[in-house]
C-alpha atoms as a PDB file:
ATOM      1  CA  UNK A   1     -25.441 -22.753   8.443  1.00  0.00           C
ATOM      2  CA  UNK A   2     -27.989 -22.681   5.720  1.00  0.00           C
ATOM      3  CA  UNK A   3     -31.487 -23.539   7.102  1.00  0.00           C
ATOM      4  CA  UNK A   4     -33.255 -24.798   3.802  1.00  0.00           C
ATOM      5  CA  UNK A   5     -37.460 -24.428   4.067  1.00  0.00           C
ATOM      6  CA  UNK A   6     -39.687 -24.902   1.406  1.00  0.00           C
ATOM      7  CA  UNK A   7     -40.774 -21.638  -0.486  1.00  0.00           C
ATOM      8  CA  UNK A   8     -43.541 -19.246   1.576  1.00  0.00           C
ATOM      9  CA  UNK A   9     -46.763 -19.537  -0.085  1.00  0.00           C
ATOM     10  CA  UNK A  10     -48.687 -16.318  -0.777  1.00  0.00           C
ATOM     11  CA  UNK A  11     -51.212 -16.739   2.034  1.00  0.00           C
ATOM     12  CA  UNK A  12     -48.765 -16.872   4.804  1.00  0.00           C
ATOM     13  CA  UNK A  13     -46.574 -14.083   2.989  1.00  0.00           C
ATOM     14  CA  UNK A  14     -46.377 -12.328   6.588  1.00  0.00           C
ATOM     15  CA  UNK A  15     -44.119 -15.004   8.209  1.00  0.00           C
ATOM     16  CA  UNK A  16     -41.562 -13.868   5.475  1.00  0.00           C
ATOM     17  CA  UNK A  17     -39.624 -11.362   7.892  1.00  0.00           C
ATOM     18  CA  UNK A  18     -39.780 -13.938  10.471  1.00  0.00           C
ATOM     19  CA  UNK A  19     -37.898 -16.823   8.409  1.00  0.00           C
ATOM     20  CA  UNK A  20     -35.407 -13.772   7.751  1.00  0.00           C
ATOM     21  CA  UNK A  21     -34.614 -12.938  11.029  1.00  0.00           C
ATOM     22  CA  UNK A  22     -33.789 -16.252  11.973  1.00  0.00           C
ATOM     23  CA  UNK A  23     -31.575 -16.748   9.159  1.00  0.00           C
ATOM     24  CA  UNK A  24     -29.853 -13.581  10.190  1.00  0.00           C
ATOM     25  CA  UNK A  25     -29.358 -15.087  13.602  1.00  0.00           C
ATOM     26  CA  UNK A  26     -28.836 -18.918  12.999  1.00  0.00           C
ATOM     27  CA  UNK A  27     -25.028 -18.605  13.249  1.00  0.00           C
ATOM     28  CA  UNK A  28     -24.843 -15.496  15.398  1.00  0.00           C
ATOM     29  CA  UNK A  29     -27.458 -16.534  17.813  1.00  0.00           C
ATOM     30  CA  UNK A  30     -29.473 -20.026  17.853  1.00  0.00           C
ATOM     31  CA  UNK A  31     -31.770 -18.154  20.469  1.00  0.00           C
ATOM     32  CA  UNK A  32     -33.433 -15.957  18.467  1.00  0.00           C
ATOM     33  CA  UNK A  33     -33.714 -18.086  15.825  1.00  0.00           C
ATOM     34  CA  UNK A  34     -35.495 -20.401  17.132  1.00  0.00           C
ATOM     35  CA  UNK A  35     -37.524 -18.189  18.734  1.00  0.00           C
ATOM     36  CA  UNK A  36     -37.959 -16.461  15.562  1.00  0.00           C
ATOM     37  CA  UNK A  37     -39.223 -19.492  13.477  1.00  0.00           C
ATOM     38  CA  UNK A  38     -41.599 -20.786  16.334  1.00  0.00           C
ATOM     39  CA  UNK A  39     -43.065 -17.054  16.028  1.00  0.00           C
ATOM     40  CA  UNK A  40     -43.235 -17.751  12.388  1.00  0.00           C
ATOM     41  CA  UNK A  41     -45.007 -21.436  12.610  1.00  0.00           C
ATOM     42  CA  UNK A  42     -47.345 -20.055  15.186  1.00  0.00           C
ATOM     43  CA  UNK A  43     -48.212 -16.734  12.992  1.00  0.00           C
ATOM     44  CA  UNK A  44     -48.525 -19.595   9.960  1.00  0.00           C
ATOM     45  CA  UNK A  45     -51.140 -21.803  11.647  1.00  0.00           C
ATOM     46  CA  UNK A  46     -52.922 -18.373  12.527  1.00  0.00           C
ATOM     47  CA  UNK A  47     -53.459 -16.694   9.791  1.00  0.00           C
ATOM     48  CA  UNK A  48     -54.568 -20.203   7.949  1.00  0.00           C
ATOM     49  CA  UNK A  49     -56.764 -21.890  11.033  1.00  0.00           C
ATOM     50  CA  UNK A  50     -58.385 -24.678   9.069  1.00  0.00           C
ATOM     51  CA  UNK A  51     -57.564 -26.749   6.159  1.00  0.00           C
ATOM     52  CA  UNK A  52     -54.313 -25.432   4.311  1.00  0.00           C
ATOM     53  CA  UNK A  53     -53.100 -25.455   0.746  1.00  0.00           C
ATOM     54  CA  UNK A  54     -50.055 -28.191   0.367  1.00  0.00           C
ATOM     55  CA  UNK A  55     -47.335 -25.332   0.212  1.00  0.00           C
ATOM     56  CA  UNK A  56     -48.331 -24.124   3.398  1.00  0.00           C
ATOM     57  CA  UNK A  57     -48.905 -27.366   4.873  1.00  0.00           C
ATOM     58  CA  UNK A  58     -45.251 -28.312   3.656  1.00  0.00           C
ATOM     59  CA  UNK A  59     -43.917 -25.441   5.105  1.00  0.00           C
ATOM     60  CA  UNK A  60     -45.344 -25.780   8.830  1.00  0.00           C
ATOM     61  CA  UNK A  61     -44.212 -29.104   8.835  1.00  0.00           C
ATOM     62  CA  UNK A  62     -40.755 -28.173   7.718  1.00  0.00           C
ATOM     63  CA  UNK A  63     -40.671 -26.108  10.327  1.00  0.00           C
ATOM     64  CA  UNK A  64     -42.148 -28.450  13.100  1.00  0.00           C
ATOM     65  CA  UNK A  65     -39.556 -30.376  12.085  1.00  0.00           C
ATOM     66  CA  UNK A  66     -36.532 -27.724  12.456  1.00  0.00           C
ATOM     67  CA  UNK A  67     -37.462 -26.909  16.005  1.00  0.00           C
ATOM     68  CA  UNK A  68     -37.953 -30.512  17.477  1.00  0.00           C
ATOM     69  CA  UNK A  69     -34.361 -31.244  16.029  1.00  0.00           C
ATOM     70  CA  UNK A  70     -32.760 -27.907  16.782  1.00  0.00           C
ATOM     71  CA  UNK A  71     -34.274 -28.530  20.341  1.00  0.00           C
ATOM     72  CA  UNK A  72     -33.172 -31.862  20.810  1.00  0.00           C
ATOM     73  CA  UNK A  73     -29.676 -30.659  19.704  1.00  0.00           C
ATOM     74  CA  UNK A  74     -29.691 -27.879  22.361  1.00  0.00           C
ATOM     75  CA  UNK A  75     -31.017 -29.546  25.395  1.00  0.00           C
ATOM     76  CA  UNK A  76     -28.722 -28.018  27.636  1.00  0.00           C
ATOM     77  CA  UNK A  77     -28.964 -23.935  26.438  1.00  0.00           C
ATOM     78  CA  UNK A  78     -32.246 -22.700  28.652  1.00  0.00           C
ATOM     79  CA  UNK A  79     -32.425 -20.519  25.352  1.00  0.00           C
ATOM     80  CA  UNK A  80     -34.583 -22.714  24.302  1.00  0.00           C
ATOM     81  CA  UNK A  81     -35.713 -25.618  26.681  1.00  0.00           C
ATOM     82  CA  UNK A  82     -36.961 -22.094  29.506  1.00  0.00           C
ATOM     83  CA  UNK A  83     -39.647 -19.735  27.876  1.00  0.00           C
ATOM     84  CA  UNK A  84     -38.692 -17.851  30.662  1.00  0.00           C
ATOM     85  CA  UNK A  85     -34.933 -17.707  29.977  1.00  0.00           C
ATOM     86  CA  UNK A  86     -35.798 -17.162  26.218  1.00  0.00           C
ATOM     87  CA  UNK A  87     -37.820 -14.313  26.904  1.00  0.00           C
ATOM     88  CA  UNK A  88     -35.432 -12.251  29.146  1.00  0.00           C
ATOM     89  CA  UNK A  89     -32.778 -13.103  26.708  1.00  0.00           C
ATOM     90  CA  UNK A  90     -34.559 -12.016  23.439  1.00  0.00           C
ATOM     91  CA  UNK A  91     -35.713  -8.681  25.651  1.00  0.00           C
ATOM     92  CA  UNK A  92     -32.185  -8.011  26.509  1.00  0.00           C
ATOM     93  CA  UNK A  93     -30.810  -8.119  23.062  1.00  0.00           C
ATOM     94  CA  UNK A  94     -33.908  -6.041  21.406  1.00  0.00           C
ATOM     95  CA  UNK A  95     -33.589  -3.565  24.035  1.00  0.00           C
ATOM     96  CA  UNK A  96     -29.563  -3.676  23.535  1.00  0.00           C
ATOM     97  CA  UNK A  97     -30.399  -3.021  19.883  1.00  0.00           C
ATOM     98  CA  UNK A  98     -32.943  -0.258  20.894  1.00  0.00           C
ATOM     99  CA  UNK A  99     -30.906   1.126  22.693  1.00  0.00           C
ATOM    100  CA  UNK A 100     -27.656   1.914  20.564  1.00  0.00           C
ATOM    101  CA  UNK A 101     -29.711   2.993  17.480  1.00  0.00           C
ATOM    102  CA  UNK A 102     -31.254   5.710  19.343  1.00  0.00           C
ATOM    103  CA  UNK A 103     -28.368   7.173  20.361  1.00  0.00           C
ATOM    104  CA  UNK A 104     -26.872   7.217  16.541  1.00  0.00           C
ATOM    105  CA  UNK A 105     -30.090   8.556  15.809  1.00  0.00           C
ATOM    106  CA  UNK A 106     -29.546  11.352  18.411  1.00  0.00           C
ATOM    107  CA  UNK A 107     -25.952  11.580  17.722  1.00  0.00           C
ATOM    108  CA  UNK A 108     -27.562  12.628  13.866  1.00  0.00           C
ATOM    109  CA  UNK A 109     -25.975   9.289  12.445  1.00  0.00           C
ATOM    110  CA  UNK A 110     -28.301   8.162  10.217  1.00  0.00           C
ATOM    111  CA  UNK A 111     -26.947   5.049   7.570  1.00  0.00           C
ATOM    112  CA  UNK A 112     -28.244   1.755   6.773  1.00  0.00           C
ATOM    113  CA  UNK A 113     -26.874   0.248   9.606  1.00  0.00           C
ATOM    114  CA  UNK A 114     -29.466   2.643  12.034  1.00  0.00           C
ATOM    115  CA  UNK A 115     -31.819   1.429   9.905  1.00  0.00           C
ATOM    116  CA  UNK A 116     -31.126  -1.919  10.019  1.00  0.00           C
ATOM    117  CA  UNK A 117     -30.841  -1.928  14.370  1.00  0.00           C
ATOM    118  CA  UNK A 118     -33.908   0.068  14.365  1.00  0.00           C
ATOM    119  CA  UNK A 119     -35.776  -2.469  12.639  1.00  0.00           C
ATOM    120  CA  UNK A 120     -33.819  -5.809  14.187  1.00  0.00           C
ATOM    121  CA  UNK A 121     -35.400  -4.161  17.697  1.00  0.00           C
ATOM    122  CA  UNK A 122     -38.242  -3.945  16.707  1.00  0.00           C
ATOM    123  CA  UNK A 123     -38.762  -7.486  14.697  1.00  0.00           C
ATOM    124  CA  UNK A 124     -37.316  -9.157  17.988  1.00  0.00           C
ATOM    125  CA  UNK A 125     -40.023  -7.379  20.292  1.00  0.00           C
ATOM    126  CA  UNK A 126     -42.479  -8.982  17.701  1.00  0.00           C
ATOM    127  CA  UNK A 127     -41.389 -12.625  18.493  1.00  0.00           C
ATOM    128  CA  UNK A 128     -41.353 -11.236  22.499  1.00  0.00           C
ATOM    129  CA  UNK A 129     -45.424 -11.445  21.395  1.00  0.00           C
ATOM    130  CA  UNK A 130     -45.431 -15.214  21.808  1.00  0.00           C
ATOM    131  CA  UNK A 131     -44.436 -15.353  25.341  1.00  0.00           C
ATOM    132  CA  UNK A 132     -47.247 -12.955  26.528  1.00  0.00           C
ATOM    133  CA  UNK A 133     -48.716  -9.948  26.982  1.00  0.00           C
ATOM    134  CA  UNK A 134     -46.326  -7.283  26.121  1.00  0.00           C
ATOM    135  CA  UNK A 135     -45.523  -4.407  28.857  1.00  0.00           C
ATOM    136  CA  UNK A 136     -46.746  -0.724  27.765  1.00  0.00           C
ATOM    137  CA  UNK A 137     -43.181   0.743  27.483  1.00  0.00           C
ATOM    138  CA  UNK A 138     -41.979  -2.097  24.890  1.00  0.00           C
ATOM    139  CA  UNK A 139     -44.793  -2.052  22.864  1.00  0.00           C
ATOM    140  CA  UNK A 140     -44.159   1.652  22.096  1.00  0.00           C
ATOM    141  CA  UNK A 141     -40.339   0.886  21.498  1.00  0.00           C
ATOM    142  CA  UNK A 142     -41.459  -1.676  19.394  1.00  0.00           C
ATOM    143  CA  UNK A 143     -44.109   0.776  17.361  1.00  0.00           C
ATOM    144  CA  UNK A 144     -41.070   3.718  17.248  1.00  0.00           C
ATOM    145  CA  UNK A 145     -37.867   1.453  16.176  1.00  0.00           C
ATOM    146  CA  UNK A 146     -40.380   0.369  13.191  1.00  0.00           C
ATOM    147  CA  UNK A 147     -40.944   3.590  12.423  1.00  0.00           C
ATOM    148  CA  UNK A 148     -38.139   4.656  12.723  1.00  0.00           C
ATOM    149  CA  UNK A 149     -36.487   2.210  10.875  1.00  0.00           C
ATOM    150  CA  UNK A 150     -38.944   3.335   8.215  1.00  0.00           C
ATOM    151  CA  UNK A 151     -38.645   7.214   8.586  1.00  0.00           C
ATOM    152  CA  UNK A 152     -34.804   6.895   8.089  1.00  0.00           C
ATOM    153  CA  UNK A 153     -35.236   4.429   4.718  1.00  0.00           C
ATOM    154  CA  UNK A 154     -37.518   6.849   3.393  1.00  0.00           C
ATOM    155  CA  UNK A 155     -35.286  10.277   3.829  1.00  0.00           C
ATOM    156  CA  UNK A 156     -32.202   8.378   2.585  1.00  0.00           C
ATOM    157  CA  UNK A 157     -33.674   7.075  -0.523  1.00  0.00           C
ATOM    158  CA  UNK A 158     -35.148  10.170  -0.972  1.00  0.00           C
ATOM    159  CA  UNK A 159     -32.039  12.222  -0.626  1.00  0.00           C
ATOM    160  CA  UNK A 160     -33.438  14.351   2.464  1.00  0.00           C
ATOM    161  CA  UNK A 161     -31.568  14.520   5.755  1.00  0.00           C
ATOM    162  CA  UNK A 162     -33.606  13.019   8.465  1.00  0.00           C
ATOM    163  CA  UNK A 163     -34.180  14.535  11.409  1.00  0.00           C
ATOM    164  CA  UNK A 164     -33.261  13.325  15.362  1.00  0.00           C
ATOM    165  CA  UNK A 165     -35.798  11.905  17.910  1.00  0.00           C
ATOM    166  CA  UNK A 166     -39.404  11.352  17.701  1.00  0.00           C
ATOM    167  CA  UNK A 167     -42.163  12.681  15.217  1.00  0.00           C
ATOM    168  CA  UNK A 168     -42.700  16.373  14.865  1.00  0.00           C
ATOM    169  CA  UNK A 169     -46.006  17.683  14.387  1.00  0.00           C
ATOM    170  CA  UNK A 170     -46.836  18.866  10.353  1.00  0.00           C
ATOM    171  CA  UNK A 171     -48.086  22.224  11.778  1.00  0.00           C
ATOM    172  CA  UNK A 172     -45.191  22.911  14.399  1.00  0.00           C
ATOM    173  CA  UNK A 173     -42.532  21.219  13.545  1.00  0.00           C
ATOM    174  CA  UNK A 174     -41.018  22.383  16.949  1.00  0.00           C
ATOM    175  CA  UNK A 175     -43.576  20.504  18.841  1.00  0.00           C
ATOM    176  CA  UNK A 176     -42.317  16.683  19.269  1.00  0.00           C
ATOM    177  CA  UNK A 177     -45.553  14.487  19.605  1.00  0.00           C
ATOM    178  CA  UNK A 178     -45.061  11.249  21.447  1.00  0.00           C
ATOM    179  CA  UNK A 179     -45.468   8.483  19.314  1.00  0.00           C
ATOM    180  CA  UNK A 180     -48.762   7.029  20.787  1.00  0.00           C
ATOM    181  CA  UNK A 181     -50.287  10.234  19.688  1.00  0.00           C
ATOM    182  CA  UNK A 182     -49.946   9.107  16.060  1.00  0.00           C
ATOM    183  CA  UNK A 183     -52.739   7.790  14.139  1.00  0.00           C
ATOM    184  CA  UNK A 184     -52.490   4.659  12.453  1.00  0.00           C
ATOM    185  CA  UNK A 185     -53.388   6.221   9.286  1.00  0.00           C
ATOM    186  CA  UNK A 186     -50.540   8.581  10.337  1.00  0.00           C
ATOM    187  CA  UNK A 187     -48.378   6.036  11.256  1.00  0.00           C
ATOM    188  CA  UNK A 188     -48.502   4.188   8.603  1.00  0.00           C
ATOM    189  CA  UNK A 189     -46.978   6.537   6.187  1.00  0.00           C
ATOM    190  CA  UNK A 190     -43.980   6.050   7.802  1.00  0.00           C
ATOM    191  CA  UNK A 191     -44.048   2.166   8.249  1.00  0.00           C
ATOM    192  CA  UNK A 192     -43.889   1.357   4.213  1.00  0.00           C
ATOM    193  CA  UNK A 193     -40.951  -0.142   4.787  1.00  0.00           C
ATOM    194  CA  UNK A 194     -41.051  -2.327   7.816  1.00  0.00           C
ATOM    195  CA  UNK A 195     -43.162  -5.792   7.807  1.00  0.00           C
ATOM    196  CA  UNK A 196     -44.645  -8.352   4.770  1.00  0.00           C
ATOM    197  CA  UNK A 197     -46.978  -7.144   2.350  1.00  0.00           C
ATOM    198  CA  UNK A 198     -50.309  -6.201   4.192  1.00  0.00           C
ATOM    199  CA  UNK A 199     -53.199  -8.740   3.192  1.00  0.00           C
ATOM    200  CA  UNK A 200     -56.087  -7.372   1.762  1.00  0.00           C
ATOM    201  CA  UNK A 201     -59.298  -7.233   2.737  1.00  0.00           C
ATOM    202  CA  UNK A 202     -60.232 -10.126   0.598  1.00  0.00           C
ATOM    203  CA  UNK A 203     -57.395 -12.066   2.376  1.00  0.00           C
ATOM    204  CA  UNK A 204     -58.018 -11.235   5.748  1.00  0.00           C
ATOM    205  CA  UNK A 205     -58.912 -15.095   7.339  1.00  0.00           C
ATOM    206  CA  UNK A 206     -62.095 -15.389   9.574  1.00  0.00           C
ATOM    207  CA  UNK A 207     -61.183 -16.637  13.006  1.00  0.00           C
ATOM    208  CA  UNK A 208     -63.319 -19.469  13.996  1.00  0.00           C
ATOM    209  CA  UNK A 209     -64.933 -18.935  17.805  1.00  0.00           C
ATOM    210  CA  UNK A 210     -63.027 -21.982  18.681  1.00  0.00           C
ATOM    211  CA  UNK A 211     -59.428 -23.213  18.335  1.00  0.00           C
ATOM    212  CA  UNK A 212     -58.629 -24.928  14.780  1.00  0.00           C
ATOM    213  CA  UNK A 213     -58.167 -28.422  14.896  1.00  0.00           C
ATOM    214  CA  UNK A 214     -55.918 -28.598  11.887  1.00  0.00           C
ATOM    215  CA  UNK A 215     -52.774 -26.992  14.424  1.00  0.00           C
ATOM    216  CA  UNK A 216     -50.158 -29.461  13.373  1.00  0.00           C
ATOM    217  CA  UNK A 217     -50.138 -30.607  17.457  1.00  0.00           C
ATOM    218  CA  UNK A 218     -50.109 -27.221  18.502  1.00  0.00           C
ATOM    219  CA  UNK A 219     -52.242 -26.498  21.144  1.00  0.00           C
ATOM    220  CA  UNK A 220     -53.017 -22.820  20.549  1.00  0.00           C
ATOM    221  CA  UNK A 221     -54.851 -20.412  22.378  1.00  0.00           C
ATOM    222  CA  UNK A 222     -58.735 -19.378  21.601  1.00  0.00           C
ATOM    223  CA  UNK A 223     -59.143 -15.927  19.543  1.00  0.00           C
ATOM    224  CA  UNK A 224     -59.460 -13.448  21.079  1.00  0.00           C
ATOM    225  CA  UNK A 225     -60.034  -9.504  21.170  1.00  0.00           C
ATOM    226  CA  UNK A 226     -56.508  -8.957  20.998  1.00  0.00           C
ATOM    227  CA  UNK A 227     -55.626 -10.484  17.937  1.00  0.00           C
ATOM    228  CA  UNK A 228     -56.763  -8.238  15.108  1.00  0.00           C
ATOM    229  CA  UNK A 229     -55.239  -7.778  12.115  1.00  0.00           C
ATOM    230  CA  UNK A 230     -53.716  -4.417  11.235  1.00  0.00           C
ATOM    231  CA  UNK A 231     -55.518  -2.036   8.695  1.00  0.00           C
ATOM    232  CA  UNK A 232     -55.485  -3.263   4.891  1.00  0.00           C
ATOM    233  CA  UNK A 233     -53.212   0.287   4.285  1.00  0.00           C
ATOM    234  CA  UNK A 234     -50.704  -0.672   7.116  1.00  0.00           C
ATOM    235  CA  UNK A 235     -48.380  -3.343   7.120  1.00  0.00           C
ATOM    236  CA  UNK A 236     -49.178  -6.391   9.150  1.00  0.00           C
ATOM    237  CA  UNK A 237     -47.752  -6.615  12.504  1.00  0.00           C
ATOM    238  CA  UNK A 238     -47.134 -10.320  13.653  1.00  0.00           C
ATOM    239  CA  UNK A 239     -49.957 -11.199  15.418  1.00  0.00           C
ATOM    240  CA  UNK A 240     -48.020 -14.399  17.557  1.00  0.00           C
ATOM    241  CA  UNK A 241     -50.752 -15.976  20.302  1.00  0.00           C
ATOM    242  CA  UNK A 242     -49.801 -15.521  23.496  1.00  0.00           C
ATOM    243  CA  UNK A 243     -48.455 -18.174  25.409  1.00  0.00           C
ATOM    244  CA  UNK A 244     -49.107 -18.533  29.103  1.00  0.00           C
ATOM    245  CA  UNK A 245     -45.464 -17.511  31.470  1.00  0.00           C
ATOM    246  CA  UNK A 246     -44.103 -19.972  33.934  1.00  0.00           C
ATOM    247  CA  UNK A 247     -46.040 -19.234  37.224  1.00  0.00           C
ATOM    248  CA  UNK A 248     -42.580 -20.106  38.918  1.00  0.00           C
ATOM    249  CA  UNK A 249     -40.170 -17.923  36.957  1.00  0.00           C
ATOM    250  CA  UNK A 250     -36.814 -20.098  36.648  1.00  0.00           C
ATOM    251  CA  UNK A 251     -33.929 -17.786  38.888  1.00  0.00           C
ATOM    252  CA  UNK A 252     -30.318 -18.581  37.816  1.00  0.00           C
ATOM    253  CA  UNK A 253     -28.185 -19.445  40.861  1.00  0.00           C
ATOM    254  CA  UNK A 254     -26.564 -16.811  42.429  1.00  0.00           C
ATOM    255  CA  UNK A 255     -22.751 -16.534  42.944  1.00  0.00           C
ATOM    256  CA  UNK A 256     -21.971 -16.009  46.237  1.00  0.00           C
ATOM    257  CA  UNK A 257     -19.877 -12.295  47.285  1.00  0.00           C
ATOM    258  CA  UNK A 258     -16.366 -12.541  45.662  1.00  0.00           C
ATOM    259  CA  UNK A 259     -12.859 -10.386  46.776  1.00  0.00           C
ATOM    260  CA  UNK A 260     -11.280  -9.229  43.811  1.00  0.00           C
ATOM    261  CA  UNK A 261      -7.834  -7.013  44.172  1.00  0.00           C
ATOM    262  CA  UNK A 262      -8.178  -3.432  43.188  1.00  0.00           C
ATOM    263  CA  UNK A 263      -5.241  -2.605  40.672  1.00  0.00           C
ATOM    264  CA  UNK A 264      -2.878  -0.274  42.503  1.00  0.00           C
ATOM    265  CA  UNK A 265      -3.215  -0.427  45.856  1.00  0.00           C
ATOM    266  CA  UNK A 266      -3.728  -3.567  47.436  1.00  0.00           C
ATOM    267  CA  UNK A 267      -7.171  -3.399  48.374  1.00  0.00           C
ATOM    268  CA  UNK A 268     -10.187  -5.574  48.419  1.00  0.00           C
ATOM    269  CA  UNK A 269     -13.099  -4.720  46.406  1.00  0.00           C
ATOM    270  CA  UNK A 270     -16.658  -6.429  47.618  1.00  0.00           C
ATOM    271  CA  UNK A 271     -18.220  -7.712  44.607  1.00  0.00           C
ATOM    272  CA  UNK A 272     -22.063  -8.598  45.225  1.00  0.00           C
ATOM    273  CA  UNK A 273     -23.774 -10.651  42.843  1.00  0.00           C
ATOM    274  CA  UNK A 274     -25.589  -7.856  41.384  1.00  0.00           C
ATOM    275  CA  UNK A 275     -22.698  -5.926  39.962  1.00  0.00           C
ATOM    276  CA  UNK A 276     -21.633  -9.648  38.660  1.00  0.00           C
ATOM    277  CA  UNK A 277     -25.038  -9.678  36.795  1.00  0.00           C
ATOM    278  CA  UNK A 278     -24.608  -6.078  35.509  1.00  0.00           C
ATOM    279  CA  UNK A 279     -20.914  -6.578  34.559  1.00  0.00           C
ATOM    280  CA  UNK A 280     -22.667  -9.835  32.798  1.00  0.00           C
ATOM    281  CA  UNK A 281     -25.219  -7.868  31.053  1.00  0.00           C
ATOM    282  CA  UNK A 282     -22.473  -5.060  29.970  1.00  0.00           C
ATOM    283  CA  UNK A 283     -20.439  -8.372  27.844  1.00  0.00           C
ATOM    284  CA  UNK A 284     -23.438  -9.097  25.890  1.00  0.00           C
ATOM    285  CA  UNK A 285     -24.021  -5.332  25.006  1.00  0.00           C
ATOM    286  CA  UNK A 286     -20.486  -5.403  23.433  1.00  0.00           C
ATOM    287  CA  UNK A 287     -21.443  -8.832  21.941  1.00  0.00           C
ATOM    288  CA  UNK A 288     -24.158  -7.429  20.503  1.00  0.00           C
ATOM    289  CA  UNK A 289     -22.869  -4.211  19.300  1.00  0.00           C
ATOM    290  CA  UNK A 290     -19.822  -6.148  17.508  1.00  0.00           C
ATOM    291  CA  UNK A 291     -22.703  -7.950  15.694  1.00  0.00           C
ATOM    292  CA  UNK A 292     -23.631  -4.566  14.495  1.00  0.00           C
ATOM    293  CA  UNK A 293     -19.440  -3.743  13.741  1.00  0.00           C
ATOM    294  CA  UNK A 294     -20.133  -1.132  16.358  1.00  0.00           C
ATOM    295  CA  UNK A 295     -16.299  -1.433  18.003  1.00  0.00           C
ATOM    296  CA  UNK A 296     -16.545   1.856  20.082  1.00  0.00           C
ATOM    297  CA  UNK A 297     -20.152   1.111  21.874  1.00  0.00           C
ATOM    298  CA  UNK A 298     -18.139  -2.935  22.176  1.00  0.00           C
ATOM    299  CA  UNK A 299     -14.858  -1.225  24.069  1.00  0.00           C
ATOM    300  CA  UNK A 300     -17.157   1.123  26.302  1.00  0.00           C
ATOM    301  CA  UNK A 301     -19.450  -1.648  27.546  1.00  0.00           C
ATOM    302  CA  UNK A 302     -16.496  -3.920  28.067  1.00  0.00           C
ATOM    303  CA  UNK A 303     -14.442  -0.925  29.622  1.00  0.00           C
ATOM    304  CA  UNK A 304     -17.742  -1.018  32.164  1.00  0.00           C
ATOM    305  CA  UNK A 305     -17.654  -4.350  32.535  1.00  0.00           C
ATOM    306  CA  UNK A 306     -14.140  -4.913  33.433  1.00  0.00           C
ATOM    307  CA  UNK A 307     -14.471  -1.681  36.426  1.00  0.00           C
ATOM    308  CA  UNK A 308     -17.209  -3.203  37.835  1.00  0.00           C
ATOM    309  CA  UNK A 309     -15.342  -6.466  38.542  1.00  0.00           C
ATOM    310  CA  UNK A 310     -11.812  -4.697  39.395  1.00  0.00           C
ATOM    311  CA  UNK A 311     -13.395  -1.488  41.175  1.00  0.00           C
ATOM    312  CA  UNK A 312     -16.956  -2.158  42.143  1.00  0.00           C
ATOM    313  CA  UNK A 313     -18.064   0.903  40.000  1.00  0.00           C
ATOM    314  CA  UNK A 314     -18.753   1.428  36.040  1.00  0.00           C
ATOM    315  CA  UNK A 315     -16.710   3.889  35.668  1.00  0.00           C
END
């Protein structure tokens, strides 16, 4: 499915990754691509608060338009109708993601396709932006997938072999320093690759004290401290508003404590709802990894999966 949008206009030129993402995702995963475009419409009306040019005007609407259908076509996936469910969803997956391309990166694999799960993590943690504050622990994954994403681009184009695991210091090159110890003029000579074109100074919009009233009928938060944009020499983060979480978080029912034979001998094995969940969560690791043709990281989870159901244990 080809989702056709008119052409991004110059001033919104950060939404750009955005609109590629969810084309990436819009067979694969109608999730995150909603998600991805609402990020992008929000990030849109942002960056341009007041009166826009046509394009961008055109463009916003187009995409107005894609979500109210794609919603109303997907009334039953909580996907999309539950900002809750969306968000735990969308964290799963980036994490997922995260997760297998830092062990290649450990196991000293180091192709396009790291770089490409390095930076899919880290784009998806940047549409996590719109549902709220993010938590310490995935705003730093989100900072080290993009650079590593971009650390990995650079060695390989440059013909140098990269090296495992998180910065090293340019004076020891033994010493590891955590990647919140970076500058972001240090940072940001890794991060060429990952992002839009930074705006410059020139470009950077002045946020009015109050919320635009040209939103399209989007009822967005007021400014604040928070939303800054990045440095003119480092590439602009999305900056998404935040938008306030469900003060009753939605709980999927739980299944009740099933028997399951163990293979062999006869037994019953106890299965409690929380292994159910975990062998749950282990199926869309494999999904996800077979979106990445990842087969071996697929037949482990599943492998996990399938002994947690039959044995009560992963392995």
């Amino acid at each position: 499915m080809v989702v056709k949008l008119p052409p991004i206009p110059p001033e919104v030129k950060p939404v750009a990754h955005l609109l590629k993402l969810a084309d990436e995702h819009d067979d694969r995963n109608i999730v995150v691509a909603y998600w991805a475009r609402m990020s992008a419409c929000l990030l849109a009306l942002r960056i341009v608060p007041g009166k826009k040019s046509p394009e961008t005007a055109d463009l916003i609407r187009a995409l107005l338009d894609w979500l109210e259908q794609t919603k109303k076509q997907h009334q039953d996936n909580d996907g999309i109708t539950s900002e809750t469910t969306a968000q735990a969803l969308i964290e799963e997956y980036a994490l997922a993601l995260f997760e297998h391309a830092d062990e290649q990166d450990k196991a000293a694999i180091f192709n396009k396709n790291t770089v490409k799960t390095f930076y899919t993590s880290g784009m998806l943690m940047d549409v996590l932006d719109q549902f709220g504050t993010l938590p310490d622990d995935i705003r730093e994954k989100r900072k080290y997938a993009k650079w590593k994403a971009a650390y990995i681009h650079n060695c390989l184009k440059a013909g140098e072999i990269p090296l495992p695991g998180p910065p090293k210091s340019a004076n020891d090159p033994g010493n590891i320093v955590h990647n919140s110890q970076l500058s972001e003029e240090e940072l940001s000579t890794y991060t060429k690759f990952t992002g839009p074109i930074p705006l410059t100074p020139e470009d950077k919009p002045q946020f009015p004290n109050t919320p635009p009233q040209d939103n399209f009928g989007l009822n967005l938060p007021k400014p604040d401290d928070n939303f800054t944009h990045a440095p003119a020499s480092s590439p602009v983060t999305p900056l998404i508003p935040q938008q306030p979480v469900p003060s009753t978080p939605i709980v999927p029912p739980q299944p009740s404590t099933t028997l399951l034979p163990a293979p062999g001998n006869g037994e019953q094995v106890s299965i409690t709802p929380e292994q159910i969940q975990k062998a749950q969560k282990f199926c869309k690791f494999a999904t996800s990894a077979l979106n990445y043709d990842d087969v071996k990281s697929a037949i482990e989870n599943l492998h996990k999966a399938l002994n947690l159901l039959q044995l009560g244990r992963e392995e």
